[in-house]
Protein backbone atom coordinates (compact mmCIF):
# COMPACT_ATOMS: atom_id res chain seq x y z
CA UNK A 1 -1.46 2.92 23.24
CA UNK A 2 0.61 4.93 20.82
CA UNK A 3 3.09 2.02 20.38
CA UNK A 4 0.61 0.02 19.21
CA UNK A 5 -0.87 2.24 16.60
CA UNK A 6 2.45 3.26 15.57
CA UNK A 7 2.65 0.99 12.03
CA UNK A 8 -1.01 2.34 11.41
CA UNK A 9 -0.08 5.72 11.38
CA UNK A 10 3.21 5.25 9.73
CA UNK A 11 1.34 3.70 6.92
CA UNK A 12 -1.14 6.54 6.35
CA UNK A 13 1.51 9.10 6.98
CA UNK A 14 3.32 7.08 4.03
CA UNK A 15 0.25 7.03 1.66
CA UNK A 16 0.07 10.58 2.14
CA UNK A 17 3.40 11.60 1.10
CA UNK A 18 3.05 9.34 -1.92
CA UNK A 19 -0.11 10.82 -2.66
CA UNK A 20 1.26 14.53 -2.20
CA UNK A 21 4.27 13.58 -3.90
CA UNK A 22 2.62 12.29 -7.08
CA UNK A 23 -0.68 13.02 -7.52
CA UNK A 24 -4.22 10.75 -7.81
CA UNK A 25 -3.90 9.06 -10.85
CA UNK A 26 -0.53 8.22 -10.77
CA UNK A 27 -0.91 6.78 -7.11
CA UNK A 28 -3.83 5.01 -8.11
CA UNK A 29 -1.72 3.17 -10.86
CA UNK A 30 0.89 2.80 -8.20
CA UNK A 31 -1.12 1.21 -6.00
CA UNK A 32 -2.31 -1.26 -8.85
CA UNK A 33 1.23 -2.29 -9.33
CA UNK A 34 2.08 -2.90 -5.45
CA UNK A 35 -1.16 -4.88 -5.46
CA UNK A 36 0.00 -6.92 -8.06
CA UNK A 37 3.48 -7.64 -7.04
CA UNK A 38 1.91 -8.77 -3.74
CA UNK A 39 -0.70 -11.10 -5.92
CA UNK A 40 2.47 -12.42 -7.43
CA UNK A 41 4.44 -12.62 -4.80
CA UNK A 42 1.64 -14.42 -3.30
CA UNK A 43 1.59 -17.08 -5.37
CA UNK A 44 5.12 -18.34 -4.52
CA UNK A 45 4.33 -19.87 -1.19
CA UNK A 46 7.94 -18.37 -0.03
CA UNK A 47 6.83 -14.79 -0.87
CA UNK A 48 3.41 -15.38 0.71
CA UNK A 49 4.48 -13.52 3.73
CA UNK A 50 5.65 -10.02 2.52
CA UNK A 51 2.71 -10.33 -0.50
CA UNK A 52 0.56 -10.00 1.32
CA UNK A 53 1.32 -6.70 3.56
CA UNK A 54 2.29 -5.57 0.03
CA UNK A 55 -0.91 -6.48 -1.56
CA UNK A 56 -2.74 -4.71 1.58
CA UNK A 57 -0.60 -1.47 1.14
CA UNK A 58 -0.96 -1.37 -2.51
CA UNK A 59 -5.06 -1.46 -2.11
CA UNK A 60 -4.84 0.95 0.65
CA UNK A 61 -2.77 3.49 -1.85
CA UNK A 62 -5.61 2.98 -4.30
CA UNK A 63 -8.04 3.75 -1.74
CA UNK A 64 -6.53 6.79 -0.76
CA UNK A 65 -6.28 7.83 -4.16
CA UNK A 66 -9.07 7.80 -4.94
CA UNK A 67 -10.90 9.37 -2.02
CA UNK A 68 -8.01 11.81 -1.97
């Protein structure tokens, strides 16, 4: 079962050190700009497939900035 939640907790281990690293607001506007990069990767049909992960990590960097 731990293999499986592996990425999950890799990712919120990651948002954690970005948000220790750097503080709220400026991992809230960091998250913004991963969020749009995916967007724009997004709409290139190539880029599609890491835009959206990178859209997804970019809104869960926001989130954790702002509930700290």
């Amino acid at each position: 079962m731990g293999i499986i939640l592996w990425p999950l907790k890799f990712i919120l281990s990651l948002t954690s050190a970005i948000l220790s690293l750097c503080g709220r607001l400026i991992t809230i506007v960091l998250g913004l700009a991963l969020c749009a990069a995916g967007l724009i990767l997004c709409l290139t049909l190539i880029g599609i497939w890491l835009g959206i992960p990178l859209a997804i990590l970019g809104l869960i960097v926001m989130v954790r900035g702002v509930l700290g």
